[in-house]
Protein backbone atom coordinates (compact mmCIF):
# COMPACT_ATOMS: atom_id res chain seq x y z
CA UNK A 1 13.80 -66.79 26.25
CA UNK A 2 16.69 -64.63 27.50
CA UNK A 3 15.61 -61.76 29.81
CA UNK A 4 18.54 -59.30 28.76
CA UNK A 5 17.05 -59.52 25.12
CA UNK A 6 13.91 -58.41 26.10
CA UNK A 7 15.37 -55.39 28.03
CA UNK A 8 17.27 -54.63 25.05
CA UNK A 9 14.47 -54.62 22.41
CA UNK A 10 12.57 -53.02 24.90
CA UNK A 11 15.18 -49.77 25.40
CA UNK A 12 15.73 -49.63 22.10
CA UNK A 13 11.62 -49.45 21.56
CA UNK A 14 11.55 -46.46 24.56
CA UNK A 15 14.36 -44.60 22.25
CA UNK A 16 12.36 -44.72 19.23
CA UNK A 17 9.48 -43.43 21.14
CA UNK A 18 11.26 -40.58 22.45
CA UNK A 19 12.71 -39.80 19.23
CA UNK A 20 9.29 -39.85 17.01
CA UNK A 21 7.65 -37.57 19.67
CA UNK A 22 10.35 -35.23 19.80
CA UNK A 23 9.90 -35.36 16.07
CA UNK A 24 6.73 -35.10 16.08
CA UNK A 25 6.76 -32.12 18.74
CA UNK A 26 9.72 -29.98 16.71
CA UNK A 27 7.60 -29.82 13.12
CA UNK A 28 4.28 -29.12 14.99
CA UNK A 29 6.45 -25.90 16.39
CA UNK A 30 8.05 -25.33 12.97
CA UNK A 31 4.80 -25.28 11.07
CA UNK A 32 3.50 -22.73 13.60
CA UNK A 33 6.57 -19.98 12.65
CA UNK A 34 5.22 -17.70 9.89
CA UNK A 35 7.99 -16.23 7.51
CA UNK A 36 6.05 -12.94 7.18
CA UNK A 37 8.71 -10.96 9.31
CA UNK A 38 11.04 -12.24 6.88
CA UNK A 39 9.22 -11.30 3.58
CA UNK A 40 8.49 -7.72 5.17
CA UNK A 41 12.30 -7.48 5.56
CA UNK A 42 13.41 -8.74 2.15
CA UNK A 43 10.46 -6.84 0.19
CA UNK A 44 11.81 -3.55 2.29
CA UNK A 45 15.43 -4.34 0.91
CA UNK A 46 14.53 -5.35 -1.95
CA UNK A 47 11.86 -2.75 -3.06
CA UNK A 48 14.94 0.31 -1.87
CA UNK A 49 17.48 -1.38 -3.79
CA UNK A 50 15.45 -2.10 -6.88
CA UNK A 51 14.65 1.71 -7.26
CA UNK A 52 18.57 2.57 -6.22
CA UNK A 53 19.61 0.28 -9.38
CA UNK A 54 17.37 1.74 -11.65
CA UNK A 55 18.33 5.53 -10.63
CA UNK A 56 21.91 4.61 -10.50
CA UNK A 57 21.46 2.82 -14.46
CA UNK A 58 19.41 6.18 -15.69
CA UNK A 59 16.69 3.67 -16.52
CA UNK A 60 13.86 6.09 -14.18
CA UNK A 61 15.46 8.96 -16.33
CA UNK A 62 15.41 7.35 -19.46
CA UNK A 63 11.40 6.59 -19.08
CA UNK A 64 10.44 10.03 -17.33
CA UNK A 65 12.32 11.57 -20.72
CA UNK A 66 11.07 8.98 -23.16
CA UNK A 67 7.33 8.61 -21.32
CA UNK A 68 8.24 4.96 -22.07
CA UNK A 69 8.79 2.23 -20.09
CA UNK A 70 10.28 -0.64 -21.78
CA UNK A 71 13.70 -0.24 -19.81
CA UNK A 72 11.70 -0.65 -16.41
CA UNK A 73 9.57 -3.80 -18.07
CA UNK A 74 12.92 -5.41 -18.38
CA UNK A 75 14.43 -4.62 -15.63
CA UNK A 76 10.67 -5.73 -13.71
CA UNK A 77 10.89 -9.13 -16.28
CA UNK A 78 14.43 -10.22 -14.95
CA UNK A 79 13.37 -10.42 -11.39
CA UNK A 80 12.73 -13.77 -9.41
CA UNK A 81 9.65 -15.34 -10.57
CA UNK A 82 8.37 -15.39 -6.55
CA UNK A 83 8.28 -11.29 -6.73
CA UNK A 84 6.34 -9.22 -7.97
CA UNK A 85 6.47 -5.29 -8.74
CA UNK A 86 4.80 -2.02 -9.84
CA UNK A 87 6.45 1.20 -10.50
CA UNK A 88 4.39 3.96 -11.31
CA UNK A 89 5.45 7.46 -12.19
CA UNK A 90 4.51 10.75 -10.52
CA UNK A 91 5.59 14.17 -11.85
CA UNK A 92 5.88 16.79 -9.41
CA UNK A 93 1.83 17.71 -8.05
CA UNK A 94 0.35 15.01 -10.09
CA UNK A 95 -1.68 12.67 -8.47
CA UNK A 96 -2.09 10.73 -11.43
CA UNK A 97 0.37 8.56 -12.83
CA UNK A 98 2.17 9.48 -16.07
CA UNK A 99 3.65 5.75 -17.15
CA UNK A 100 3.18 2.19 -15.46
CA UNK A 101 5.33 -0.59 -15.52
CA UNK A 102 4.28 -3.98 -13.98
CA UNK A 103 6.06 -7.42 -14.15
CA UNK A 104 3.54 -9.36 -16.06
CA UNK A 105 1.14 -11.59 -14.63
CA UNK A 106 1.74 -9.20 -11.20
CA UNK A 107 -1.15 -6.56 -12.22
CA UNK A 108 -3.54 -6.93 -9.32
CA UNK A 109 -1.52 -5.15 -5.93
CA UNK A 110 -2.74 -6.40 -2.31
CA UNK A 111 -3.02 -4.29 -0.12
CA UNK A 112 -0.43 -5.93 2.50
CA UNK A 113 2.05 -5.25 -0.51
CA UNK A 114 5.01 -2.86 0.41
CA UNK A 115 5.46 0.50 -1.09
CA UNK A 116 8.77 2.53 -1.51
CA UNK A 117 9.50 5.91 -3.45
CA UNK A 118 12.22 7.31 -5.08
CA UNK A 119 12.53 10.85 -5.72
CA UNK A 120 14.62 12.12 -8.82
CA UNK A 121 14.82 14.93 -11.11
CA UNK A 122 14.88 14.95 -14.97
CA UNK A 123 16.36 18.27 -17.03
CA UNK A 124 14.12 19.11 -19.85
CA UNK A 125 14.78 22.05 -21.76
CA UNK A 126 17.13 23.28 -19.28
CA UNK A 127 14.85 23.14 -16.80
CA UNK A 128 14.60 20.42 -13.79
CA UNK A 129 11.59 18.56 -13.71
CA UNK A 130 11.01 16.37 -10.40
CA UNK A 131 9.42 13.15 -10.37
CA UNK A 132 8.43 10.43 -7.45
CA UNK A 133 8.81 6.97 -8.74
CA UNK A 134 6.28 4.59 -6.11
CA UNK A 135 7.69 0.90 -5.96
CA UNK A 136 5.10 -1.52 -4.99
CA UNK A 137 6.00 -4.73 -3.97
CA UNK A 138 4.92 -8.15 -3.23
CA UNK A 139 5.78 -11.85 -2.79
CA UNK A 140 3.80 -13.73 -5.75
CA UNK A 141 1.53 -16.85 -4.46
């Protein structure tokens, strides 16, 4: 039997080793990272933008006028299937919302889900009326 064949297979056993534990050690760290810093950020982003689209469109104007909210479902229905929303309407010293709209099969909010408001006035009969539009948010799963 030739000794530097040994050594070889040997070495190239060590390396493979090495490489499996340092495998083994980099997804035992990887499963510990959590992504929830991450779906904080993007539900933040998202949740401001979503309401800035839908003021910018007249869609939160539209419903507030209409006390409908089939433009909102629509917009709510065209989002990723992995998020989930809730817009509910305030008029000015109401606590109690005057229309819903809710992505379906997103009707039950956590409570870790992420809440933004959008503040925007609506002329009826030449008057302003102001309204709060609340944005909850939430990653589906």
């Amino acid at each position: 039997m030739n000794s530097k064949a040994f050594v070889i297979s040997f070495d190239a056993v060590l390396a493979l080793l090495v490489v499996f534990a340092f495998l083994v050690a980099s997804f035992s760290l990887i499963s510990r990272v959590s992504d929830s810093g991450f779906n904080e950020s993007f539900l933040q982003a998202f949740s401001f933008d979503s309401l800035k689209v839908l003021e910018a469109s007249g869609k939160l104007q539209q419903a507030a006028l209409e006390n409908d909210s089939s433009g909102i479902d629509s917009f709510l229905n065209s989002l990723p299937y992995y998020y989930c929303a809730r817009i509910d309407f305030f008029e000015q010293g109401s606590s109690v919302p005057s229309i819903i709209a809710s992505k379906p099969n997103c009707r039950n909010v956590p409570s870790n889900s992420f809440l933004a408001r959008r503040f925007f006035a609506v002329s009826i009969n030449s008057e302003p009326v102001f309204y709060t539009a609340e944005l909850k948010s939430w990653i589906a799963g």
